[in-house]
N, C-alpha and C. Protein backbone atom coordinates (compact mmCIF):
# COMPACT_ATOMS: atom_id res chain seq x y z
N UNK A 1 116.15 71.36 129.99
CA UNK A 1 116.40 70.64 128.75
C UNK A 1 115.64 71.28 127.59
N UNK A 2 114.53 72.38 127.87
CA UNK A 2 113.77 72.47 126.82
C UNK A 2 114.36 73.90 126.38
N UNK A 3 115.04 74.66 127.10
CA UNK A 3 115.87 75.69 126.79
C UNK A 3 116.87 75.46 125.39
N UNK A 4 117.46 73.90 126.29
CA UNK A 4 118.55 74.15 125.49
C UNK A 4 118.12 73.25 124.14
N UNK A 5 117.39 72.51 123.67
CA UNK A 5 116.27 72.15 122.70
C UNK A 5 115.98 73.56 121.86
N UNK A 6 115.61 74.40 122.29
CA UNK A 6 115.18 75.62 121.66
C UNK A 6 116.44 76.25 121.31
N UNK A 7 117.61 76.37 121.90
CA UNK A 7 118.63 77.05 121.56
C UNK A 7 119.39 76.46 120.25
N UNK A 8 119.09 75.04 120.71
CA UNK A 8 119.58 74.04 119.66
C UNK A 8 119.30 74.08 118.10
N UNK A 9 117.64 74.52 118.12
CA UNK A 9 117.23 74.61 116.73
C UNK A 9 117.52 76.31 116.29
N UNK A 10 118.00 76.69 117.23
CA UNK A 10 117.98 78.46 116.51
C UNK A 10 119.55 78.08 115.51
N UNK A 11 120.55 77.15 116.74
CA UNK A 11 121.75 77.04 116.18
C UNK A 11 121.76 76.16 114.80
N UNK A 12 120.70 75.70 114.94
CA UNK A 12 120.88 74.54 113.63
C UNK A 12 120.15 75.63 112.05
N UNK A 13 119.12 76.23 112.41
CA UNK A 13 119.21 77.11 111.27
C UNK A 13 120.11 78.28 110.79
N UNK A 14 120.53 78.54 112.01
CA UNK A 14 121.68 79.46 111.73
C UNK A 14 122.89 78.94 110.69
N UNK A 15 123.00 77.73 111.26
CA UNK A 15 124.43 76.68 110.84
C UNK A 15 123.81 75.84 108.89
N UNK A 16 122.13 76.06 108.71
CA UNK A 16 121.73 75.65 107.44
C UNK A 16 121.65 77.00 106.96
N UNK A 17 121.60 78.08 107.33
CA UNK A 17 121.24 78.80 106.51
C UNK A 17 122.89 79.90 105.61
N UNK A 18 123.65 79.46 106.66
CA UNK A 18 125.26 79.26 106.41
C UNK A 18 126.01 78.43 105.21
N UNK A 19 125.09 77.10 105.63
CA UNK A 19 125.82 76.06 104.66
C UNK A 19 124.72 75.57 103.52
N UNK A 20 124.14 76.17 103.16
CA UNK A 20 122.83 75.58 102.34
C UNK A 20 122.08 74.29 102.65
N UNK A 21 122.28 74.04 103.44
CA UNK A 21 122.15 72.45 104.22
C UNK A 21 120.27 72.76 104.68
N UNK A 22 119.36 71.76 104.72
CA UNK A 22 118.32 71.78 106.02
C UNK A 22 118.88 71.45 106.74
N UNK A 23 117.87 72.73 108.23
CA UNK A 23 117.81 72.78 109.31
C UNK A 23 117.41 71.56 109.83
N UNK A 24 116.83 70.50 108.88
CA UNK A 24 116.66 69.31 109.81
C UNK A 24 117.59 68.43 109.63
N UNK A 25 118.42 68.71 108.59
CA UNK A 25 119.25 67.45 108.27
C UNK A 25 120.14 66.97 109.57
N UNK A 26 120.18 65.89 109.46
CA UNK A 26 120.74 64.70 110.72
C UNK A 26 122.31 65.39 111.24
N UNK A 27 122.81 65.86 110.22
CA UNK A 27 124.64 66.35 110.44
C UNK A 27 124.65 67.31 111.18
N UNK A 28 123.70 68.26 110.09
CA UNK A 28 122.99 69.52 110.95
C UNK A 28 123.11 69.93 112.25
N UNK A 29 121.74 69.00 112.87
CA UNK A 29 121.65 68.77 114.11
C UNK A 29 122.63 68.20 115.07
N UNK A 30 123.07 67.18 114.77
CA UNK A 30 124.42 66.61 114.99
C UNK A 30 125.18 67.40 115.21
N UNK A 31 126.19 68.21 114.70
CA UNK A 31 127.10 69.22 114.40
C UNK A 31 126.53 70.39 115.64
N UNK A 32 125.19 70.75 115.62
CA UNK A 32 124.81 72.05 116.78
C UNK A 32 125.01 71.61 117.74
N UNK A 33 124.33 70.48 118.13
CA UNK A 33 124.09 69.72 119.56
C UNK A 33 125.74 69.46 120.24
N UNK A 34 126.54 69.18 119.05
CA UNK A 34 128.11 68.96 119.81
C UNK A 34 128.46 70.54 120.23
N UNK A 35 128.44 71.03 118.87
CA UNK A 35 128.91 72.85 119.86
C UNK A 35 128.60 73.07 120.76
N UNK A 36 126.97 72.79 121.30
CA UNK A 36 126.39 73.01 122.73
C UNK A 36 127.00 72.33 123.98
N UNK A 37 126.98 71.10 123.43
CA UNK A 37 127.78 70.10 124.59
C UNK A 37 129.42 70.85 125.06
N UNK A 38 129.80 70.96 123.78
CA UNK A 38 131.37 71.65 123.99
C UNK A 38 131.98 72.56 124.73
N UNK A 39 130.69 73.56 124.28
CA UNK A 39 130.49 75.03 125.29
C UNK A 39 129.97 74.66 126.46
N UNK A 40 129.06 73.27 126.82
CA UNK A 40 128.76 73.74 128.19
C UNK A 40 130.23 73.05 129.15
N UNK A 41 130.68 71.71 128.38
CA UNK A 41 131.89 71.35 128.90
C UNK A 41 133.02 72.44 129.28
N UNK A 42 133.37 72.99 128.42
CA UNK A 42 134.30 73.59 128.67
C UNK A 42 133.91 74.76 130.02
N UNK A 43 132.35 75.41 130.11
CA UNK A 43 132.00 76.22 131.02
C UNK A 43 132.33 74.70 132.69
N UNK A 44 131.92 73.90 132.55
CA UNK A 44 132.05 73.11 133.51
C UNK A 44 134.01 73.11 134.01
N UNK A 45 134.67 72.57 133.51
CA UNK A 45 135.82 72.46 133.39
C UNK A 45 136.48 73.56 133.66
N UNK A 46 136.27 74.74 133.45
CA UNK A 46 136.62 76.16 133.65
C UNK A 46 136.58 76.00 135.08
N UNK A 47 134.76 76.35 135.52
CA UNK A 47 134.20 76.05 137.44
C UNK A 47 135.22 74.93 137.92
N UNK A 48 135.38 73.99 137.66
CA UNK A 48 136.11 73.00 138.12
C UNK A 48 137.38 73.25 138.64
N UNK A 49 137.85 74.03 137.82
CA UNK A 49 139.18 74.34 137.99
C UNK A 49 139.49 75.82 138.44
N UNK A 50 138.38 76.11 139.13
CA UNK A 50 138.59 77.70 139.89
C UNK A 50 138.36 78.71 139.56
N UNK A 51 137.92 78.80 138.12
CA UNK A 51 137.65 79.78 137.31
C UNK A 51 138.93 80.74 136.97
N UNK A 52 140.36 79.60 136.87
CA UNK A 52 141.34 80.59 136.97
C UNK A 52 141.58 80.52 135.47
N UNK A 53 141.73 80.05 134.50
CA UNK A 53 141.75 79.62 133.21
C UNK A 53 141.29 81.23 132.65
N UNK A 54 141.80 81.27 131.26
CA UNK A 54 141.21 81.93 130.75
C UNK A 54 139.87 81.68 129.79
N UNK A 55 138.81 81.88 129.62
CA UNK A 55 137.52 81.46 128.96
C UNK A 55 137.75 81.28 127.85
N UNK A 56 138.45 82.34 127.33
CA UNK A 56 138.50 82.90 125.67
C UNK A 56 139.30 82.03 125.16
N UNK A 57 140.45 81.38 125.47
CA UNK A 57 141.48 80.54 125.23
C UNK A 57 140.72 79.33 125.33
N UNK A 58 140.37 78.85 126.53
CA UNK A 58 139.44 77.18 126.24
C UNK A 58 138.71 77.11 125.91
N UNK A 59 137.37 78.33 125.55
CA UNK A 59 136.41 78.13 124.04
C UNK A 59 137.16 77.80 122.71
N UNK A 60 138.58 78.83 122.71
CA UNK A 60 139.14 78.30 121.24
C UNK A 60 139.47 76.83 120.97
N UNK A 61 140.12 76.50 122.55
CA UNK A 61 140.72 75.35 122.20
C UNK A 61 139.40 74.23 121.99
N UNK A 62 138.18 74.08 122.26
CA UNK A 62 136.67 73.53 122.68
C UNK A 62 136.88 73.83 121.17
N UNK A 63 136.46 74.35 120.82
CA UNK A 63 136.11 75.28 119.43
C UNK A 63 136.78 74.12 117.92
N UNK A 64 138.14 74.58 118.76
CA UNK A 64 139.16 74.07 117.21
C UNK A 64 139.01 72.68 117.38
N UNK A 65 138.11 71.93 117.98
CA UNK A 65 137.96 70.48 117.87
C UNK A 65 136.58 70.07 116.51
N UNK A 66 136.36 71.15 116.39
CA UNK A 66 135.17 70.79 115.28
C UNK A 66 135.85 71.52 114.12
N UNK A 67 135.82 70.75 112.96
CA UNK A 67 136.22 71.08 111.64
C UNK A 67 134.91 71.83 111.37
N UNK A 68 134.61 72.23 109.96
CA UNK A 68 133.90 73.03 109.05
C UNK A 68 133.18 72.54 109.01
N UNK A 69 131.60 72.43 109.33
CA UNK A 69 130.77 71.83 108.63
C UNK A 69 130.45 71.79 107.42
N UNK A 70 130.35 70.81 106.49
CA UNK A 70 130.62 70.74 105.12
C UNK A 70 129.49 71.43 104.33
N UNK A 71 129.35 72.10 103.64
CA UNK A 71 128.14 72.81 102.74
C UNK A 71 127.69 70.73 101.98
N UNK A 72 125.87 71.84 101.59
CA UNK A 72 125.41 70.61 101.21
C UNK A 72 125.82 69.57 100.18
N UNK A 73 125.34 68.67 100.96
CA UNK A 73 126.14 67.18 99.58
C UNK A 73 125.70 67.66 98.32
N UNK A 74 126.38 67.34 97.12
CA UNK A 74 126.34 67.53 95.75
C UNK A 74 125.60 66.06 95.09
């Protein structure tokens, strides 16, 4: 858990320093922590199903479930 805690905040400055947003802001964080969840779902679901799937195709489809994170409020 503390891996992915650490991975979490690299993704969340990456994702403020993108959108002018802080790295601490609540959406922020919010917004990383689902990508993480998404990606590990979809890695689960993949194993599940035999690993016959293609990866690249159900990251997109994982993927295209999150809109844009919005640049900072005005």
């Amino acid at each position: 858990m503390e891996s992915m805690s650490v991975t979490g905040r690299l993704l969340c400055r990456a994702l403020a320093e993108r959108t002018g947003r802080d790295e601490n802001d609540l959406d922020v964080r919010v917004y990383a922590m689902g990508l993480m969840g998404a990606l590990l779902e979809t890695l689960i679901y993949w194993v599940e199903r035999g690993c016959r799937d293609d990866m690249m195709e159900l990251l997109d489809r994982a993927l295209a479930t999150f809109g844009s994170l919005p640049n900072r409020r005005t």
